[in-house]
ModelCIF file with pLDDT and N, C-alpha, C, O atoms, coordinates in Angstrom:
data_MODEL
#
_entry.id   MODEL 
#
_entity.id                         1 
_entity.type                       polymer 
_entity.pdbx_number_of_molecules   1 
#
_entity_poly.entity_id                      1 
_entity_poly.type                           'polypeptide(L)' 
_entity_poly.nstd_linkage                   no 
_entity_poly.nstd_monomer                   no 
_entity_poly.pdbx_seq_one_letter_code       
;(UNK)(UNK)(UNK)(UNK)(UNK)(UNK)(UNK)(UNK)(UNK)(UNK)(UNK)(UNK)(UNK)(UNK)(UNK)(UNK)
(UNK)(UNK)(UNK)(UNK)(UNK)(UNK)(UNK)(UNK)(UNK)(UNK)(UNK)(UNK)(UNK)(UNK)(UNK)(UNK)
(UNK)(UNK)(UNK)(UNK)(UNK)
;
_entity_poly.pdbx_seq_one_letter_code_can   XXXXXXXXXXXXXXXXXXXXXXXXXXXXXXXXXXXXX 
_entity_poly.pdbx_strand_id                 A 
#
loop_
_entity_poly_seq.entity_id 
_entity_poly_seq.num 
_entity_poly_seq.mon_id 
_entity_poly_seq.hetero 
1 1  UNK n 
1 2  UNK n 
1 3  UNK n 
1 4  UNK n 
1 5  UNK n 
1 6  UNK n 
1 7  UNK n 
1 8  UNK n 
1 9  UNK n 
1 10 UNK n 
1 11 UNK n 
1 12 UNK n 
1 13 UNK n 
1 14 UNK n 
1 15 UNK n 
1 16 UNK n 
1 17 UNK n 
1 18 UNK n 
1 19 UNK n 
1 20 UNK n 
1 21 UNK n 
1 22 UNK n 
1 23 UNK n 
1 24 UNK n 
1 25 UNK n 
1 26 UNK n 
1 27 UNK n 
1 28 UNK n 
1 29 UNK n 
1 30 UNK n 
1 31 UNK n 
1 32 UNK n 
1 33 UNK n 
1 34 UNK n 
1 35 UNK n 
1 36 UNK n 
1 37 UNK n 
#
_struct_asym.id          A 
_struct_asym.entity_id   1 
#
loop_
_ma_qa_metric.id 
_ma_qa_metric.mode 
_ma_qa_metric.name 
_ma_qa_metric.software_group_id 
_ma_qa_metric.type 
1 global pLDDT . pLDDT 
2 local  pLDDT . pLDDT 
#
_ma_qa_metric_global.metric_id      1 
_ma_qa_metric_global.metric_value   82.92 
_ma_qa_metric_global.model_id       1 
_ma_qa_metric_global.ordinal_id     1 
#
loop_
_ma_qa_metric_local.label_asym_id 
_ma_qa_metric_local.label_comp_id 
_ma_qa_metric_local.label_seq_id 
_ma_qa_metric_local.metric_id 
_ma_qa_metric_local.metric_value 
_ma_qa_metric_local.model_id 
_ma_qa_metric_local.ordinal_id 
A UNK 1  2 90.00 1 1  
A UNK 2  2 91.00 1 2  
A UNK 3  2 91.00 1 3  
A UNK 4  2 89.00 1 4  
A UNK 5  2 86.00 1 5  
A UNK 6  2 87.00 1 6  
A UNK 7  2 85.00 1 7  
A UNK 8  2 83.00 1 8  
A UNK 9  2 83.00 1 9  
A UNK 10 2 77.00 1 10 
A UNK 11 2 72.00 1 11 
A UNK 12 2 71.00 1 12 
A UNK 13 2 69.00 1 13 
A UNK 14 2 68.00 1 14 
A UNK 15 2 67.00 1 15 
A UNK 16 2 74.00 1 16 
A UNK 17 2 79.00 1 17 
A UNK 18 2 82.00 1 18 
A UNK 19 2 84.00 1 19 
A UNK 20 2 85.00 1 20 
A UNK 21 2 85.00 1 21 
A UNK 22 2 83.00 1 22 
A UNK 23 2 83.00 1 23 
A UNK 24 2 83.00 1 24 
A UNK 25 2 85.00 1 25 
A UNK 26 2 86.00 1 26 
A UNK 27 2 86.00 1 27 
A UNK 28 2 86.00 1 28 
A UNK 29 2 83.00 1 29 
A UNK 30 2 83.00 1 30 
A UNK 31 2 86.00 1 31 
A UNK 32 2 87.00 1 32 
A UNK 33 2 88.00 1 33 
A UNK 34 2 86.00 1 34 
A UNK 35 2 86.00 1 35 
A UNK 36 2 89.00 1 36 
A UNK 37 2 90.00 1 37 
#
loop_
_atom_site.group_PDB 
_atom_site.id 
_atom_site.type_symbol 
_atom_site.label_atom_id 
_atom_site.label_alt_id 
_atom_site.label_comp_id 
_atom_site.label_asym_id 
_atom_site.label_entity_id 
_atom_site.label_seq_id 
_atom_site.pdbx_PDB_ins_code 
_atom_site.Cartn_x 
_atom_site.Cartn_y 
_atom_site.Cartn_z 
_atom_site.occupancy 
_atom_site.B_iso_or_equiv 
_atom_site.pdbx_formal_charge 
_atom_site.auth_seq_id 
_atom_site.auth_comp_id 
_atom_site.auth_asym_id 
_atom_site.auth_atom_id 
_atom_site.pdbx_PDB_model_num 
ATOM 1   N N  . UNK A 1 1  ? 79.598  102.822 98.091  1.00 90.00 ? 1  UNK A N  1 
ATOM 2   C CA . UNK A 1 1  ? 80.947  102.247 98.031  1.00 90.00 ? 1  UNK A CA 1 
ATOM 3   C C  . UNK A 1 1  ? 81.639  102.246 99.379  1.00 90.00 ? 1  UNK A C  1 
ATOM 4   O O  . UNK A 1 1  ? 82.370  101.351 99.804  1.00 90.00 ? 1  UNK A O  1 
ATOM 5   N N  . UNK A 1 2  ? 81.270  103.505 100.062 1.00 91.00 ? 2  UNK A N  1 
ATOM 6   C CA . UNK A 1 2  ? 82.250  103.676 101.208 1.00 91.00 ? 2  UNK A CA 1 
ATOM 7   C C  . UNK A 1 2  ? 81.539  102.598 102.525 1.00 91.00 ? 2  UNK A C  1 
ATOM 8   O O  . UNK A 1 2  ? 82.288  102.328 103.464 1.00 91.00 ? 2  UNK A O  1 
ATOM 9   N N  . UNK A 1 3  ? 80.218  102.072 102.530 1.00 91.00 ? 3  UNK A N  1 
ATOM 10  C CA . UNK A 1 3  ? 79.348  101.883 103.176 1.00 91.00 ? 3  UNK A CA 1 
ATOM 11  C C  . UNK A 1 3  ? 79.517  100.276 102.952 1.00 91.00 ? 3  UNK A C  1 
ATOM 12  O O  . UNK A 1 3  ? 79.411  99.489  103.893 1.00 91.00 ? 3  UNK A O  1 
ATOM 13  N N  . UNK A 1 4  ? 79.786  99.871  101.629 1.00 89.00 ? 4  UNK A N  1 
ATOM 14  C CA . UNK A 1 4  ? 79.959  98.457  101.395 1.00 89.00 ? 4  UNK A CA 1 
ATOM 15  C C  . UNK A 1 4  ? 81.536  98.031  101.692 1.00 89.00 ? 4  UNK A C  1 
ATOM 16  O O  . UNK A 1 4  ? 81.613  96.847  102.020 1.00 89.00 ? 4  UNK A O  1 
ATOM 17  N N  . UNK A 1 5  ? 82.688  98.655  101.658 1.00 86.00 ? 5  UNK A N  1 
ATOM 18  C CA . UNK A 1 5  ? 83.647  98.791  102.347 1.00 86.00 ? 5  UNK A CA 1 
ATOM 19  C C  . UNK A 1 5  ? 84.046  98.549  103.776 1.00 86.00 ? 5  UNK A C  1 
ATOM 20  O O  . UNK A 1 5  ? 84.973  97.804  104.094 1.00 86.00 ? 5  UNK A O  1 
ATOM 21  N N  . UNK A 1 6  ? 83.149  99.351  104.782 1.00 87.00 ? 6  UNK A N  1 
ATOM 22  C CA . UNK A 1 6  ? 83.247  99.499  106.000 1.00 87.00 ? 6  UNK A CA 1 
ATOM 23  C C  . UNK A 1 6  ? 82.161  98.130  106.189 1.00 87.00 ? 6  UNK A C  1 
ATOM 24  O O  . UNK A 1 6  ? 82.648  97.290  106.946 1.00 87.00 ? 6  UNK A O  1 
ATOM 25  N N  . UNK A 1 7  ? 80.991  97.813  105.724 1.00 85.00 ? 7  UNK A N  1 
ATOM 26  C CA . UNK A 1 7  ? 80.252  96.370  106.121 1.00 85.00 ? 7  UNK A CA 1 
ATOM 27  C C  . UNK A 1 7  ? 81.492  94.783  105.846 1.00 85.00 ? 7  UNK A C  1 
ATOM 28  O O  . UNK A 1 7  ? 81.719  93.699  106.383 1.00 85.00 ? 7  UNK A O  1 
ATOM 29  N N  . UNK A 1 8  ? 81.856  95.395  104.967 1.00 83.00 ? 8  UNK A N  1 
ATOM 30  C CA . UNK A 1 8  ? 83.481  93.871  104.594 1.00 83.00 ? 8  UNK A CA 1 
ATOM 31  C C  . UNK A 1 8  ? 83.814  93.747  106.040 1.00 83.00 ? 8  UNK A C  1 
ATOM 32  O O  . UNK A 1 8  ? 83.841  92.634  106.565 1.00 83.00 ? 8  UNK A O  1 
ATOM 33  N N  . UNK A 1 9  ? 83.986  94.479  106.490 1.00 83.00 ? 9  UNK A N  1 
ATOM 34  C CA . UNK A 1 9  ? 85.612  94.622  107.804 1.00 83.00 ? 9  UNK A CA 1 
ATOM 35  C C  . UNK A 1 9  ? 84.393  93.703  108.585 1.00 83.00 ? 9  UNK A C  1 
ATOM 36  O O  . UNK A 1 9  ? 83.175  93.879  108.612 1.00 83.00 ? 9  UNK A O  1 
ATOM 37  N N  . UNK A 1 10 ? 85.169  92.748  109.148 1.00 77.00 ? 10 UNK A N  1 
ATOM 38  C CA . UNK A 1 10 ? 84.580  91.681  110.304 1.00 77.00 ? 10 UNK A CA 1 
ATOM 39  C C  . UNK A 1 10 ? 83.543  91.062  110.082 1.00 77.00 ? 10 UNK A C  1 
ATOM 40  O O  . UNK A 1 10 ? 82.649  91.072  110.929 1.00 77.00 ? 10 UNK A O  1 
ATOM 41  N N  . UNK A 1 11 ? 83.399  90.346  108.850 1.00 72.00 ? 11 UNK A N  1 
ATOM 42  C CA . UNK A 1 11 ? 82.503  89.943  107.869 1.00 72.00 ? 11 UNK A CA 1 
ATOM 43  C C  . UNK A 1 11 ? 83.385  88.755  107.713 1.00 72.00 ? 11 UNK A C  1 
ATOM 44  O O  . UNK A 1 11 ? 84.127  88.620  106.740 1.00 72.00 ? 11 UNK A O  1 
ATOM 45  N N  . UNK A 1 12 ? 83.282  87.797  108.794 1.00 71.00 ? 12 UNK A N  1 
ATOM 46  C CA . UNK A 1 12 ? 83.995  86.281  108.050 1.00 71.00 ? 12 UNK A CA 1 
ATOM 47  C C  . UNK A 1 12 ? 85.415  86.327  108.167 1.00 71.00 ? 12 UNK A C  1 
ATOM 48  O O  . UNK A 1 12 ? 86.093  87.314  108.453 1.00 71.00 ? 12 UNK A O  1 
ATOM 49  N N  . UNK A 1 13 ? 85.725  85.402  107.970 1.00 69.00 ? 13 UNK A N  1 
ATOM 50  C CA . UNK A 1 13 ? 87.509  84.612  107.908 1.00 69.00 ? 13 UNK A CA 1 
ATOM 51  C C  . UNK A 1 13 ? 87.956  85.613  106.926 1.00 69.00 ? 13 UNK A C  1 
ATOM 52  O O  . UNK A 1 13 ? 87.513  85.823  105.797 1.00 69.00 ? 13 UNK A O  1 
ATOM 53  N N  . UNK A 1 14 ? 89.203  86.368  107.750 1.00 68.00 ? 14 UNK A N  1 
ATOM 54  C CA . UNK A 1 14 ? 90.133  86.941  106.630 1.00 68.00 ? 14 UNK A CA 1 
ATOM 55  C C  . UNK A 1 14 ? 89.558  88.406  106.008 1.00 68.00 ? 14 UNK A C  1 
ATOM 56  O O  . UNK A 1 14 ? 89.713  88.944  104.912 1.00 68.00 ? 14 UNK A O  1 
ATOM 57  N N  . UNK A 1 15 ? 88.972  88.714  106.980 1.00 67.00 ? 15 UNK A N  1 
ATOM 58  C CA . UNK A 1 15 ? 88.396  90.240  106.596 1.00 67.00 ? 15 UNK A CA 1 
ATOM 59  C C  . UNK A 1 15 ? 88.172  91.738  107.443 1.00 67.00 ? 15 UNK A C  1 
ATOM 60  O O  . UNK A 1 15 ? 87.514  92.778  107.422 1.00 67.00 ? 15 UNK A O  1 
ATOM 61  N N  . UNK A 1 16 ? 89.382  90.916  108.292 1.00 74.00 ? 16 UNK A N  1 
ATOM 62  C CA . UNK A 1 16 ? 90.303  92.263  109.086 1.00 74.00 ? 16 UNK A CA 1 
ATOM 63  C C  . UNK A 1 16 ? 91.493  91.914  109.023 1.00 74.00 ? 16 UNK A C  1 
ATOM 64  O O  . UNK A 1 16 ? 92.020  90.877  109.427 1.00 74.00 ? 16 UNK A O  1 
ATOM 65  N N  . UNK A 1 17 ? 92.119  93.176  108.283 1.00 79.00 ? 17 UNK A N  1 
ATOM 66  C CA . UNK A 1 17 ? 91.815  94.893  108.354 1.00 79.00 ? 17 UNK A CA 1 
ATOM 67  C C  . UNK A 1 17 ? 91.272  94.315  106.438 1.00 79.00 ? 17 UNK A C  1 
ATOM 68  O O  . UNK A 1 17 ? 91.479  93.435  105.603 1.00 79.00 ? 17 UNK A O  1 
ATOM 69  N N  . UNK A 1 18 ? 90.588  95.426  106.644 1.00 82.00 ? 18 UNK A N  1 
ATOM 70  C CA . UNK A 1 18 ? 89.767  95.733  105.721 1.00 82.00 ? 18 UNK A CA 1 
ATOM 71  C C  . UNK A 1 18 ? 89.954  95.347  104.129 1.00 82.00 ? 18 UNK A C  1 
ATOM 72  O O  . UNK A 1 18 ? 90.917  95.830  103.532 1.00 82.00 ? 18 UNK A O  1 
ATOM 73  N N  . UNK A 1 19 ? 89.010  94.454  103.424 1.00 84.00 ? 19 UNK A N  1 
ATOM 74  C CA . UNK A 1 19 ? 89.661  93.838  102.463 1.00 84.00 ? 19 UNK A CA 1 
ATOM 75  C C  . UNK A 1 19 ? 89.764  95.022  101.145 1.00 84.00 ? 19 UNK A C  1 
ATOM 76  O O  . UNK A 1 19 ? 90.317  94.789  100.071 1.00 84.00 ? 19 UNK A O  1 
ATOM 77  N N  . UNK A 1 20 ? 89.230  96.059  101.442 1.00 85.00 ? 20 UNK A N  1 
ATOM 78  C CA . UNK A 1 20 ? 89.383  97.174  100.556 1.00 85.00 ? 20 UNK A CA 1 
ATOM 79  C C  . UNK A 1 20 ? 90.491  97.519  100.484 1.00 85.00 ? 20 UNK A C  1 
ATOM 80  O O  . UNK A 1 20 ? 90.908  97.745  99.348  1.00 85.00 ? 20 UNK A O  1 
ATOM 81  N N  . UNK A 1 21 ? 91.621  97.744  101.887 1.00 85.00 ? 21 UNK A N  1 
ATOM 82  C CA . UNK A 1 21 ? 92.783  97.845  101.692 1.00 85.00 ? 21 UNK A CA 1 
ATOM 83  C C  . UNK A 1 21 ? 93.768  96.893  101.781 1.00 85.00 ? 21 UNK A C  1 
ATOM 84  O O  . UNK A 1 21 ? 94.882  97.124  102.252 1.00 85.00 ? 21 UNK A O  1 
ATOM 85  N N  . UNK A 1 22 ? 93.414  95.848  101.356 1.00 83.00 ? 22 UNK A N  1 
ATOM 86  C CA . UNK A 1 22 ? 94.214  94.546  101.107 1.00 83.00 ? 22 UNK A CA 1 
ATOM 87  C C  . UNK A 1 22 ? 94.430  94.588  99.580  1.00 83.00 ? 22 UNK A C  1 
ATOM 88  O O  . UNK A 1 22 ? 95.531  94.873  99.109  1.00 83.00 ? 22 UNK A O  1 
ATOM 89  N N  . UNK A 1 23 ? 93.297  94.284  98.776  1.00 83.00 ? 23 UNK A N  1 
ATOM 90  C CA . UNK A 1 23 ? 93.222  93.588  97.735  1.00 83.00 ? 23 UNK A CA 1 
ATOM 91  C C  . UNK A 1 23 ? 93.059  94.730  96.437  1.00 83.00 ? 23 UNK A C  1 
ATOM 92  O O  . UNK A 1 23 ? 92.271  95.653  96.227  1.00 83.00 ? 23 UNK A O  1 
ATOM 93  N N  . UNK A 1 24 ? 94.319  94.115  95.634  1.00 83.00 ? 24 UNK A N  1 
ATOM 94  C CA . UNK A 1 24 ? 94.854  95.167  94.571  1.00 83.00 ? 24 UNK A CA 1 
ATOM 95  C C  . UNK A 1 24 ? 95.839  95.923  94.638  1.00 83.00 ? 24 UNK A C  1 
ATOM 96  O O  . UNK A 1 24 ? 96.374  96.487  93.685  1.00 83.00 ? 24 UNK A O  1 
ATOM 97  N N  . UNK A 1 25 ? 96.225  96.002  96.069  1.00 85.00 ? 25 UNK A N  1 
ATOM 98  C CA . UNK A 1 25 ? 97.874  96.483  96.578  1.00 85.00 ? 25 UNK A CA 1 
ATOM 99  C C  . UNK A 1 25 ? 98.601  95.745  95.874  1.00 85.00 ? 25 UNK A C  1 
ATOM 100 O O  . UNK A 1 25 ? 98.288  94.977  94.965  1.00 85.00 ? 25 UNK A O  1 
ATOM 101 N N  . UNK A 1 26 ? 100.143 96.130  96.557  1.00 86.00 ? 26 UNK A N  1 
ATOM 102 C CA . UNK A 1 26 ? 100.933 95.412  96.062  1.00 86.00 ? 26 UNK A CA 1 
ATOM 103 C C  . UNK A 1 26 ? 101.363 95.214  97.687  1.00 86.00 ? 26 UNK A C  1 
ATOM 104 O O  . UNK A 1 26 ? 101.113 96.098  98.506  1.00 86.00 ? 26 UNK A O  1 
ATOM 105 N N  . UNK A 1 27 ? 102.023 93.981  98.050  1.00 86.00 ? 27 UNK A N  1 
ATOM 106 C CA . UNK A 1 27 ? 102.257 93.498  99.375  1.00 86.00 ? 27 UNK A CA 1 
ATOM 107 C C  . UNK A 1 27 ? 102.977 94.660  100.555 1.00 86.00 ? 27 UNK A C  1 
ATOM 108 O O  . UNK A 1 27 ? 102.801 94.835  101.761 1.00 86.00 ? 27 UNK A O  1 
ATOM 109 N N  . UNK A 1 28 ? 103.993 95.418  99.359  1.00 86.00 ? 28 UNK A N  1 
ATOM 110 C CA . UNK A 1 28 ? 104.811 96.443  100.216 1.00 86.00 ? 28 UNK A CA 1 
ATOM 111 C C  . UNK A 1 28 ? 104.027 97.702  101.063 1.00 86.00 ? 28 UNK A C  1 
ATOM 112 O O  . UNK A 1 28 ? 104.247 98.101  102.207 1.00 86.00 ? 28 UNK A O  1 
ATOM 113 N N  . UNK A 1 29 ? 102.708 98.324  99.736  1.00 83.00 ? 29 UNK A N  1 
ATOM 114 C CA . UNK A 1 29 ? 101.636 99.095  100.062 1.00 83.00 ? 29 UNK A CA 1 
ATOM 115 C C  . UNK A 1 29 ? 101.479 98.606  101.540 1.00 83.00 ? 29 UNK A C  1 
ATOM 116 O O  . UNK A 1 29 ? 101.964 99.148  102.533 1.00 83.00 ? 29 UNK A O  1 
ATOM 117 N N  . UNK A 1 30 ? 100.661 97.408  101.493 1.00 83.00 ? 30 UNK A N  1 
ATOM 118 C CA . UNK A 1 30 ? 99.859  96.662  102.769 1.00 83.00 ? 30 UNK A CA 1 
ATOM 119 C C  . UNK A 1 30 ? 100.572 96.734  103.707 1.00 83.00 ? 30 UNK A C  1 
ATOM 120 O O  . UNK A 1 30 ? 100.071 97.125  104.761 1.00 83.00 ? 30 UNK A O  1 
ATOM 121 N N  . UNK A 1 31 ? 101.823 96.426  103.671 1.00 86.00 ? 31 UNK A N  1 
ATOM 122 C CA . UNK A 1 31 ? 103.190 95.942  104.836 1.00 86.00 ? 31 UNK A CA 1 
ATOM 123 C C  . UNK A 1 31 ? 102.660 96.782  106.087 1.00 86.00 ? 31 UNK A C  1 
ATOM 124 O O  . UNK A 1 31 ? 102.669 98.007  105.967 1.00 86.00 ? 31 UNK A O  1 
ATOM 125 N N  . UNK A 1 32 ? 102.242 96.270  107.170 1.00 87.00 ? 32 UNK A N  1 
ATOM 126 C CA . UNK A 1 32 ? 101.926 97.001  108.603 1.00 87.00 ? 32 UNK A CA 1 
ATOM 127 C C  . UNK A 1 32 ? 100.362 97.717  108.684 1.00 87.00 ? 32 UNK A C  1 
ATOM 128 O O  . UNK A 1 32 ? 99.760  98.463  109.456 1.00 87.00 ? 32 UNK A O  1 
ATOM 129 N N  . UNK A 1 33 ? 100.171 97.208  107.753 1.00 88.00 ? 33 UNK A N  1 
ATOM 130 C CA . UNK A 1 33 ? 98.322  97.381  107.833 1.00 88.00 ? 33 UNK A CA 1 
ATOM 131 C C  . UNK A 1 33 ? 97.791  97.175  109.301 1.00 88.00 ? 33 UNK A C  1 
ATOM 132 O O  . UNK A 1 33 ? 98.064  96.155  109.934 1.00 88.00 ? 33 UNK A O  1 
ATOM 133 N N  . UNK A 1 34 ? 97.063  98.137  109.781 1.00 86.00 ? 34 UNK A N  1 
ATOM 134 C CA . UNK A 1 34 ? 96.332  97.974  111.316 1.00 86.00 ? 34 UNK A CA 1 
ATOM 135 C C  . UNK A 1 34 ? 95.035  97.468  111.197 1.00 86.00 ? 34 UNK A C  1 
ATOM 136 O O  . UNK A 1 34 ? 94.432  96.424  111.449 1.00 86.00 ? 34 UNK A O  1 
ATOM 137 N N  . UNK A 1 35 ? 94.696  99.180  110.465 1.00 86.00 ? 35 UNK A N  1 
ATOM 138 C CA . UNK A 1 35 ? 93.243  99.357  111.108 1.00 86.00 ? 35 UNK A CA 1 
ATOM 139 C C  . UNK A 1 35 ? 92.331  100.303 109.567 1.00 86.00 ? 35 UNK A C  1 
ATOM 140 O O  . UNK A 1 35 ? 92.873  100.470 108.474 1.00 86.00 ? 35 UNK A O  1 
ATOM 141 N N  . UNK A 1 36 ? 91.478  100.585 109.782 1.00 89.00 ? 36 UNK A N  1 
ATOM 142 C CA . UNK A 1 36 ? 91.095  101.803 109.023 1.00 89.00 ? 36 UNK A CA 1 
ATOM 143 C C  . UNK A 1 36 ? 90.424  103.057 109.270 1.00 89.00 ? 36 UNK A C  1 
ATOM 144 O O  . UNK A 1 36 ? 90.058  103.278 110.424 1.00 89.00 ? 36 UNK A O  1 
ATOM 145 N N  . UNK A 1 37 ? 90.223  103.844 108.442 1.00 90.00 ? 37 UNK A N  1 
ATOM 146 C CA . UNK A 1 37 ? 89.114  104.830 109.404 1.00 90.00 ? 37 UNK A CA 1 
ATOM 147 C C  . UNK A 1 37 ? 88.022  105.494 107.658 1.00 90.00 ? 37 UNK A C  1 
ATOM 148 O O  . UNK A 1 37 ? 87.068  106.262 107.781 1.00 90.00 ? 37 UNK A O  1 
#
């Protein structure tokens, strides 16, 4: 999981920052999203 996560990030249009922590938030969560670790 953590491994298919970190392969997303810079994987194509629209997949930085990390679509793990994009998708299923709610917009406010996301608000100032960078980076991940």
């Amino acid at each position: 999981g953590v491994a298919w996560s970190e392969g997303e990030v810079g994987d194509g249009a629209d997949s930085t920052p990390a679509p793990a922590c994009r998708e299923g938030f709610a917009p406010e969560t996301i608000e100032g999203l960078t980076h991940h670790r």
